[in-house]
Protein backbone atom coordinates (compact mmCIF):
# COMPACT_ATOMS: atom_id res chain seq x y z
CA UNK A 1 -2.30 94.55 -58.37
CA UNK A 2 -3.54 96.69 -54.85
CA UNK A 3 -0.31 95.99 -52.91
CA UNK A 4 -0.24 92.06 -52.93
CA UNK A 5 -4.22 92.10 -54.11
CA UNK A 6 -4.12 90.56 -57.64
CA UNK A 7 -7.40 92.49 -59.76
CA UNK A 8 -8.75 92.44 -62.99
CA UNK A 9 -9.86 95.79 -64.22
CA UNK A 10 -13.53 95.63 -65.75
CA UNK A 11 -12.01 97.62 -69.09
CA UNK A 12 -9.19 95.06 -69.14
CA UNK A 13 -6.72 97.63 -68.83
CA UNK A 14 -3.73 97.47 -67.19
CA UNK A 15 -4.27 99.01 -63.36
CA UNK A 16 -4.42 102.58 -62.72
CA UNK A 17 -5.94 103.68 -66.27
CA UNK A 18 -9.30 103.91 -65.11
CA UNK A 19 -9.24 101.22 -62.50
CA UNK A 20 -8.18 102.08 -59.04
CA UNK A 21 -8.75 101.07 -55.59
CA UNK A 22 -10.90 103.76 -54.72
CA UNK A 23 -13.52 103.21 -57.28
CA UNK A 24 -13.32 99.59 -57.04
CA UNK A 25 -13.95 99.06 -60.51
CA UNK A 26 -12.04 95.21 -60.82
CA UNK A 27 -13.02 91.94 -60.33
CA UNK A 28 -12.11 91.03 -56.68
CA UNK A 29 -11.68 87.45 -56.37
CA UNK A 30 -9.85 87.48 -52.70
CA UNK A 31 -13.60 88.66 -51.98
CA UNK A 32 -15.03 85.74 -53.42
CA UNK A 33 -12.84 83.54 -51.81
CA UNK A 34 -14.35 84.97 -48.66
CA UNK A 35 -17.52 84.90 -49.16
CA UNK A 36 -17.40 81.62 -50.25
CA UNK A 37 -15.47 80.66 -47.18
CA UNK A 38 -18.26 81.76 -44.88
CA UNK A 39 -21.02 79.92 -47.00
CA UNK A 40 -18.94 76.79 -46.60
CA UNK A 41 -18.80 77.58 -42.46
CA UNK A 42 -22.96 78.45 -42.34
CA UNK A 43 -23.53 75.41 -44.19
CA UNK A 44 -22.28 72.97 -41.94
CA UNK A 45 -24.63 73.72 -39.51
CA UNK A 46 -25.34 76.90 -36.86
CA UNK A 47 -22.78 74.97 -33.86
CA UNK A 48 -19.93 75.23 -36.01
CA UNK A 49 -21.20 79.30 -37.06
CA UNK A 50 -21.88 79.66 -33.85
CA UNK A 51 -18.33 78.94 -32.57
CA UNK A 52 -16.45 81.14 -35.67
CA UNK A 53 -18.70 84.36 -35.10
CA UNK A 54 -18.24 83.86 -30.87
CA UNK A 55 -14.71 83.81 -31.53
CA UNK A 56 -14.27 86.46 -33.97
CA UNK A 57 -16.75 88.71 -32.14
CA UNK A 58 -14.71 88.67 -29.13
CA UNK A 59 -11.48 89.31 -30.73
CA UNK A 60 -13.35 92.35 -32.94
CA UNK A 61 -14.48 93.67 -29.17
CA UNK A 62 -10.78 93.15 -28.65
CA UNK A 63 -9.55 95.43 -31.14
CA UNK A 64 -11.96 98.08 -30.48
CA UNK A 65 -11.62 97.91 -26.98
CA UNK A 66 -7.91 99.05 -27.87
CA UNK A 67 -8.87 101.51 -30.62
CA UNK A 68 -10.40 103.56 -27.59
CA UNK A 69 -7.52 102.90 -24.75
CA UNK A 70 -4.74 103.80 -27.39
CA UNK A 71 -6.70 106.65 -28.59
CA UNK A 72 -7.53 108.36 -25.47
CA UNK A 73 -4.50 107.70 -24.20
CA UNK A 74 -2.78 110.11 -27.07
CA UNK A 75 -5.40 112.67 -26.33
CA UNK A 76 -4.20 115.59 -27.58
CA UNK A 77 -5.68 119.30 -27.46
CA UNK A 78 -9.43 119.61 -26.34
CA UNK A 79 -11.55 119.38 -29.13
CA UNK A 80 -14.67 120.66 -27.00
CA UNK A 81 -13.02 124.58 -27.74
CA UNK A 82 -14.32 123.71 -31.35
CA UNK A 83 -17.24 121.30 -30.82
CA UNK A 84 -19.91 120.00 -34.11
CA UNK A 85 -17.79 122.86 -35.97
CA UNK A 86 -20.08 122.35 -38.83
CA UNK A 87 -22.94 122.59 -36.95
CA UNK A 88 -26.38 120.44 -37.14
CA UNK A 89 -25.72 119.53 -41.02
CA UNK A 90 -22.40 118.10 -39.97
CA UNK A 91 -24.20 115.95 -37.21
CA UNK A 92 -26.74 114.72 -39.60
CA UNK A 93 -24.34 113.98 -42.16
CA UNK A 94 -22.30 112.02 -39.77
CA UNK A 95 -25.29 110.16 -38.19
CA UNK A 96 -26.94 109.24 -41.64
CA UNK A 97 -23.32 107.23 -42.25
CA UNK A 98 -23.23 106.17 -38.59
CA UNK A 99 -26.42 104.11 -39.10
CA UNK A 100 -25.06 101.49 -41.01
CA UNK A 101 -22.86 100.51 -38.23
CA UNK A 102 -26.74 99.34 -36.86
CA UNK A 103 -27.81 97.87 -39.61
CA UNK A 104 -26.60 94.19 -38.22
CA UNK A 105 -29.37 93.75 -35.63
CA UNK A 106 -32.15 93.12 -37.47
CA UNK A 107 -30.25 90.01 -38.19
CA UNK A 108 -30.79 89.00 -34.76
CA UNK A 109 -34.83 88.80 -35.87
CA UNK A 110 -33.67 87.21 -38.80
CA UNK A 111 -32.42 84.00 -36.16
CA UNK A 112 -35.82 84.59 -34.00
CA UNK A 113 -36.74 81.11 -34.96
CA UNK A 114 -33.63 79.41 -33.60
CA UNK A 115 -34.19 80.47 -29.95
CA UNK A 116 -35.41 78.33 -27.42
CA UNK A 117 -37.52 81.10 -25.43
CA UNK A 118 -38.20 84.17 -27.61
CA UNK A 119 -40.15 85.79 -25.36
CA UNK A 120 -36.99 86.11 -22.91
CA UNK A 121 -34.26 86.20 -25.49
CA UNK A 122 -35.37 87.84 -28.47
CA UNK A 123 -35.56 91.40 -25.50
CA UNK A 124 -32.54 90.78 -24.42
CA UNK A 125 -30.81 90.45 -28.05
CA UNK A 126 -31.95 93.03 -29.32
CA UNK A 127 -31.61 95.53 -26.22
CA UNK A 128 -27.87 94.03 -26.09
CA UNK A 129 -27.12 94.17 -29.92
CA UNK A 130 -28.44 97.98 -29.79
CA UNK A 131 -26.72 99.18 -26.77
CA UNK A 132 -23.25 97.35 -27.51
CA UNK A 133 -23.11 99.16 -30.54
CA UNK A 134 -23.66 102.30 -29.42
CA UNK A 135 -21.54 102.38 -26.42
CA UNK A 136 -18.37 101.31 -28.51
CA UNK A 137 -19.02 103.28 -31.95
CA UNK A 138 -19.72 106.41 -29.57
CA UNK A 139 -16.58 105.46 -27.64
CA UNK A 140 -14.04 104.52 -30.39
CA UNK A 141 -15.71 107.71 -32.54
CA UNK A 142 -14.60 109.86 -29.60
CA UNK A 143 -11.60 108.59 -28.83
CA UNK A 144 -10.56 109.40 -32.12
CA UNK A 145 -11.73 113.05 -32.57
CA UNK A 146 -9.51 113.50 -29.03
CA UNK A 147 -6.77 111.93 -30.57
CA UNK A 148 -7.00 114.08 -33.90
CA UNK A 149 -8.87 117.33 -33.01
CA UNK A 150 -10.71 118.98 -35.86
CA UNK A 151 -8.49 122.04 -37.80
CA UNK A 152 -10.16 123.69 -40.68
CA UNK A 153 -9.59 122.28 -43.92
CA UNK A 154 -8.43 118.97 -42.49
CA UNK A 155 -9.91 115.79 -44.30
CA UNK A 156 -11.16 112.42 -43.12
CA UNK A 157 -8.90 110.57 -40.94
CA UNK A 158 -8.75 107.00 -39.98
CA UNK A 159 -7.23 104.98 -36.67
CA UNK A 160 -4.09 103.59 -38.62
CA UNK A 161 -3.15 107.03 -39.96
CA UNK A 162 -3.81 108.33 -36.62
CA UNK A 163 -1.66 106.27 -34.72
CA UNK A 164 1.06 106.71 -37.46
CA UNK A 165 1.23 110.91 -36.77
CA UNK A 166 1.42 110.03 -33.47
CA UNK A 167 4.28 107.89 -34.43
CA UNK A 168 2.67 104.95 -33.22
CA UNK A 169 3.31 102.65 -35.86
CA UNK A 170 3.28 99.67 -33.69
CA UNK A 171 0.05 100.47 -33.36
CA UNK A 172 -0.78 101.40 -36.63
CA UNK A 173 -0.01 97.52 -37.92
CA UNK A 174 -1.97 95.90 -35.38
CA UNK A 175 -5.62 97.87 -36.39
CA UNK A 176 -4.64 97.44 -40.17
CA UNK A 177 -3.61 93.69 -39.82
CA UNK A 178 -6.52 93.04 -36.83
CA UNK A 179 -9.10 94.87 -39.44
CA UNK A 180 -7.86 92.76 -42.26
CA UNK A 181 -8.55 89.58 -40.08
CA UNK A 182 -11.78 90.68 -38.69
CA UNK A 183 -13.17 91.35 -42.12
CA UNK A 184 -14.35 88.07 -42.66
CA UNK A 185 -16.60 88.48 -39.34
CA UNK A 186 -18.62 91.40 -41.41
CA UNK A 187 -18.94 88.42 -44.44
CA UNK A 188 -20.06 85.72 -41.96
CA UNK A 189 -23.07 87.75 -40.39
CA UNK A 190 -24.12 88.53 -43.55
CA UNK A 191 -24.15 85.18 -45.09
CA UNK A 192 -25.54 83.41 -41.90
CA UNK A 193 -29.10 84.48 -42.12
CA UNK A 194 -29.85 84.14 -45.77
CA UNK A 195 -30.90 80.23 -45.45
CA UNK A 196 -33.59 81.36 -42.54
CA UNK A 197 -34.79 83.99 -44.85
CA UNK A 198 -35.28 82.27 -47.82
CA UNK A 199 -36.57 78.78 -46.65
CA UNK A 200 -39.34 81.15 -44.83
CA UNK A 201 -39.79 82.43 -48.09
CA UNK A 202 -40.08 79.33 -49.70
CA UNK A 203 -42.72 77.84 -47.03
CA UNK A 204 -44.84 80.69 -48.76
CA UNK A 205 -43.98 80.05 -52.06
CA UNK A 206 -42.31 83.06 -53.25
CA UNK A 207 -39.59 80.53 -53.74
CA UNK A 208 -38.57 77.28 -54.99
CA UNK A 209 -38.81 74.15 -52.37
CA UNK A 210 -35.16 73.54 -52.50
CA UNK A 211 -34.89 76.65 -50.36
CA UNK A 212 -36.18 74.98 -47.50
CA UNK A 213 -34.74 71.30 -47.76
CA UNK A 214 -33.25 70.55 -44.35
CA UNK A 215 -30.57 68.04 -44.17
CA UNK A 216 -30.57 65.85 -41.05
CA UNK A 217 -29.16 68.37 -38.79
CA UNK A 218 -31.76 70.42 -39.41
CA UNK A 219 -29.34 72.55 -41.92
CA UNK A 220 -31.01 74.22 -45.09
CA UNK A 221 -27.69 72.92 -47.26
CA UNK A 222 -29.10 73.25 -50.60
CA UNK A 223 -30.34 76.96 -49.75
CA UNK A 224 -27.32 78.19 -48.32
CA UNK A 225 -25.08 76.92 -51.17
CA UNK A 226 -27.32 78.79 -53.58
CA UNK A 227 -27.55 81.73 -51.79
CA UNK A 228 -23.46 81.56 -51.09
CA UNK A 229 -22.82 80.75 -54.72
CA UNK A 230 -25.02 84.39 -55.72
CA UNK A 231 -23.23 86.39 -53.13
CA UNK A 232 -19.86 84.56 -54.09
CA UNK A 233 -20.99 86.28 -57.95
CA UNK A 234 -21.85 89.32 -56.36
CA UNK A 235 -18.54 90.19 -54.30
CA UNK A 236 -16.47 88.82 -57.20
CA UNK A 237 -17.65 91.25 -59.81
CA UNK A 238 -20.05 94.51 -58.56
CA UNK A 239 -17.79 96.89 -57.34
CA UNK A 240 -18.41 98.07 -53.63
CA UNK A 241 -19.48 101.79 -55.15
CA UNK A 242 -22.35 100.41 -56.64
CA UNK A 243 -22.89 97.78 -53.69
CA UNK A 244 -23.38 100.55 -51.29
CA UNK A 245 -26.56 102.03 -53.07
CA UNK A 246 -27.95 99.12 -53.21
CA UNK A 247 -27.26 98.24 -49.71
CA UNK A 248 -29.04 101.88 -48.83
CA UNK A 249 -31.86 100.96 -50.81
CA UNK A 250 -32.05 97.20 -49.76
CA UNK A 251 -31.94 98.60 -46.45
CA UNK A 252 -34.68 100.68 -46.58
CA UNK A 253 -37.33 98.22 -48.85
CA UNK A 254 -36.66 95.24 -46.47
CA UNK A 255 -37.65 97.25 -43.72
CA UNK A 256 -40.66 98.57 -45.54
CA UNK A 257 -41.79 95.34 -46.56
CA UNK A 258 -40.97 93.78 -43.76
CA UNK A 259 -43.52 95.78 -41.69
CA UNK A 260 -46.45 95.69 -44.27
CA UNK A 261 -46.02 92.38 -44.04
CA UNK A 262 -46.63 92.45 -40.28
CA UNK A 263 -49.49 94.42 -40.70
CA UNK A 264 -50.91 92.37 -43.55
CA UNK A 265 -50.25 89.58 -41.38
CA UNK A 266 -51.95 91.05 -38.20
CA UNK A 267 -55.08 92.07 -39.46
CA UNK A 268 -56.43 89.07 -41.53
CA UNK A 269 -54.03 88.90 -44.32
CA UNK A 270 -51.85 85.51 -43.05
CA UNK A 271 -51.14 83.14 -45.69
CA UNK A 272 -54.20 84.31 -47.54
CA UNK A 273 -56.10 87.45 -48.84
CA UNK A 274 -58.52 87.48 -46.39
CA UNK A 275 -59.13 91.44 -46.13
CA UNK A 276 -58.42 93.05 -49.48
CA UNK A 277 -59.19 96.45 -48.04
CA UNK A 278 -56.33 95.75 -45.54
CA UNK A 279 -54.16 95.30 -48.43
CA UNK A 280 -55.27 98.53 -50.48
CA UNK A 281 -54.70 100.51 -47.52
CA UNK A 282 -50.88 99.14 -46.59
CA UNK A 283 -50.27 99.71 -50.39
CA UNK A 284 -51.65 103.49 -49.82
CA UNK A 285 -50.31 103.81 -46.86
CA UNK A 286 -46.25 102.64 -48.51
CA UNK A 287 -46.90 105.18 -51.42
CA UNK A 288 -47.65 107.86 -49.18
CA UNK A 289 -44.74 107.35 -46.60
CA UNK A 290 -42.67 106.82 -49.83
CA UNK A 291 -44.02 110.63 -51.14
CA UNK A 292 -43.38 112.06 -47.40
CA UNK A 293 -39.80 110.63 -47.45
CA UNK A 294 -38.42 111.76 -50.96
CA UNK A 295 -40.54 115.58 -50.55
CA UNK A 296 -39.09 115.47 -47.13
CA UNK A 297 -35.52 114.28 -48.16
CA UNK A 298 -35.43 116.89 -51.37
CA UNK A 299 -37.27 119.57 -50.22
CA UNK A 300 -36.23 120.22 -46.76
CA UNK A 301 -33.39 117.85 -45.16
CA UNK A 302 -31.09 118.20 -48.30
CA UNK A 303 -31.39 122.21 -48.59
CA UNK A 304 -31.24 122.67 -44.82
CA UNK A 305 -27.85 120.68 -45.01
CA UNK A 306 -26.66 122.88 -47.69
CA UNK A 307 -27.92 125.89 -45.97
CA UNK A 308 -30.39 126.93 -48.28
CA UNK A 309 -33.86 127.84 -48.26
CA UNK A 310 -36.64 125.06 -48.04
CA UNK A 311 -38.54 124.43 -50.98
CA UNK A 312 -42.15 125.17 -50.18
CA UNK A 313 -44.00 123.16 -52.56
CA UNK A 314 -42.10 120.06 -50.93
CA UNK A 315 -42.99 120.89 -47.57
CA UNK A 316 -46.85 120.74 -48.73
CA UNK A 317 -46.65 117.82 -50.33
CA UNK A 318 -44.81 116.08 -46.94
CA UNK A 319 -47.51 117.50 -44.62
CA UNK A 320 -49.90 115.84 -47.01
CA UNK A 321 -48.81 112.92 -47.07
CA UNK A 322 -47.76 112.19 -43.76
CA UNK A 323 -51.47 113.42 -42.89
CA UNK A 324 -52.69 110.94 -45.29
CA UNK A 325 -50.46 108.46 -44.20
CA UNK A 326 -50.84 109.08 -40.32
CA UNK A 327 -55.18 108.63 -41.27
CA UNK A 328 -54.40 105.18 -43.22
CA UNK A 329 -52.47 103.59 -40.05
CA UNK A 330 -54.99 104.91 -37.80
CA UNK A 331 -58.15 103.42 -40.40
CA UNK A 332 -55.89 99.80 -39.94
CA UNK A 333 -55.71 100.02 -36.46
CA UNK A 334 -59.10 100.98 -35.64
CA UNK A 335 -61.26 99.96 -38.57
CA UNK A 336 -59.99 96.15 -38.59
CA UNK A 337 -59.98 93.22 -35.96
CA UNK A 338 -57.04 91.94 -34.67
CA UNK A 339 -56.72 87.98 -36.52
CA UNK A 340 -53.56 86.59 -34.78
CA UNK A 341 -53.28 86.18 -30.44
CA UNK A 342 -51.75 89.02 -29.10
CA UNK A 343 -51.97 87.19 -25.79
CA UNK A 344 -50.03 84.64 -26.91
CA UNK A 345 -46.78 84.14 -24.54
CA UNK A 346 -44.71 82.06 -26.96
CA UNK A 347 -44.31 85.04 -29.15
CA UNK A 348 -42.27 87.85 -29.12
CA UNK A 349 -43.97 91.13 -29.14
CA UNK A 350 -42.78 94.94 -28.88
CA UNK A 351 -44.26 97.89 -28.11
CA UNK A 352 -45.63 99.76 -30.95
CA UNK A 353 -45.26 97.27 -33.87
CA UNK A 354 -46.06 97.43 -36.23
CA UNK A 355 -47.19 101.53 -36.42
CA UNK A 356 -44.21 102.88 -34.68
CA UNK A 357 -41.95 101.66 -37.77
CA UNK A 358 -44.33 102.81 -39.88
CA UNK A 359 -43.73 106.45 -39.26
């Protein structure tokens, strides 16, 4: 067992040959438990989520709120006399991780279809989602560097381990216990828009019609359940090391998709294949930016991090592409007639949609 966390090692063996907490390599059935928790709570109905998520958000804003009043108030040293010490690859480094802490607000699309006025609310979401986040990641990230300034050598350091050197182990229990409480906040959001994704899915019939089998409140039961049950499966048994690549790469083909899609959709494409060259070209114009991104990532972002010289070939290839790639968006744009209203005040519109993303 992990403290009072009863496992079962994937090899069977008993813990710690092979099986530790740090690889995650055990079956993790308090994470099922979860998981399965928060499928019960989204399937009886959006009020109900609605209420848990309000009250757990509020008490996570609580606990950060105090991550960055205890922290700067145990400000110690000035950690400006050795500011970014490892320079721009550092910074990168450290936003590349960062980003995930973003990753929730495309969820907020994800509910688009529950809001009364879009137009009004869907802005306002999003704007608040976005700046929220920043303003108290920035805030708590800060008030921990004051509280542990940067020596050389030093590893990673957490809140709970700060507070403890500080000898403020009061402190200490209250982020580890608030943390373990709040967990189940990260579960909920996750779970809650599933049922909106895939009974839009199923309306297009990429999947079966149970997806999108409302109960009387307006619920989809039937999808949530089977989505819950999967994700119940998945936390249970795939270790969070693997989980994490696939939550990079999830991350990164939903967003792709998701704004072909759009353009698909946009230009004549909508429920149909109305405009096959439309199609070719946002199928060109994904391998491309997929070429540009990996030559870029591999050829020039990863060396420069390492401080080493930029392969050449790689930076050849990414001009190419991206040249290829910046021509294809602006063929789409100006070769093909808009087939949806863009005047259209019931929808939601931003600036730059979908070609913006697209770089």
């Amino acid at each position: 067992a992990i403290g009072y966390h009863p496992v079962l090692c994937y090899n069977l063996q008993p813990y710690g040959q092979g099986c530790d907490e740090d690889d995650d390599y055990y079956f993790d059935p308090i994470a099922a438990v979860i998981t399965l928790l928060c499928t019960g709570i989204v399937a009886r109905g959006l009020n109900m989520g609605k209420i848990v998520i309000n009250a757990f958000t509020f008490a996570k804003i609580a606990l950060v709120a105090f991550l960055i009043v205890a922290g700067l108030a145990s400000w110690t040293g000035n950690q400006f006399d050795n500011f970014a010490p490892r320079g721009a690859p550092g910074v990168i480094r450290a936003t590349s991780l960062l980003f995930f802490g973003f990753i929730g607000f495309d969820e907020v699309c994800c509910m688009a279809s529950k809001a009364d006025n879009p137009v009004k609310t869907m802005p306002r979401a999003l704007a608040g989602t976005l700046i929220g986040a920043a303003l108290f990641s920035g805030l708590a990230q800060f008030s921990l560097s004051a509280m542990v300034p940067y020596t050389e050598g030093m590893k990673s350091i957490g809140f709970e381990e700060a507070f403890a050197n500080e000898g403020l182990f009061w402190a200490r229990w209250l982020v580890a216990v608030g943390e373990l409480v709040l967990l189940p906040l990260v579960v909920l959001l996750s779970v809650l828009p599933q049922p909106e994704v895939t009974a839009a899915m199923a309306e297009d019939g990429l999947l079966p019609p149970i997806f999108r089998q409302m109960n009387r409140k307006g619920t989809y039961v039937k999808g949530t359940w089977l989505c819950g049950s999967f994700l119940t499966l998945v936390a249970f048994a795939v270790p969070f090391v693997v989980l994490w690549d696939v939550i990079t790469l999830g991350v990164l083909m939903s967003f792709n998709l998701t704004n072909a899609a759009l353009i698909n959709m946009r230009y004549g494409n909508g429920g149909a294949l109305r405009k096959p060259w439309v199609d070719v070209l946002v199928w060109l114009l994904m391998i491309t930016m997929c070429i540009a991104g990996f030559t870029f990532n591999q050829g020039i972002l990863s060396p420069l991090l390492e401080e080493e010289p930029v392969i050449m070939l790689s930076v050849v290839f990414f001009g190419l592409s991206s040249a290829c790639a910046l021509a294809i968006m602006g063929g789409i744009r100006f070769g093909f007639e808009t087939r949806c209203d863009m005047d259209d005040t019931s929808i939601f519109k931003a600036w730059g949609v979908p070609f913006v993303p697209g770089l």
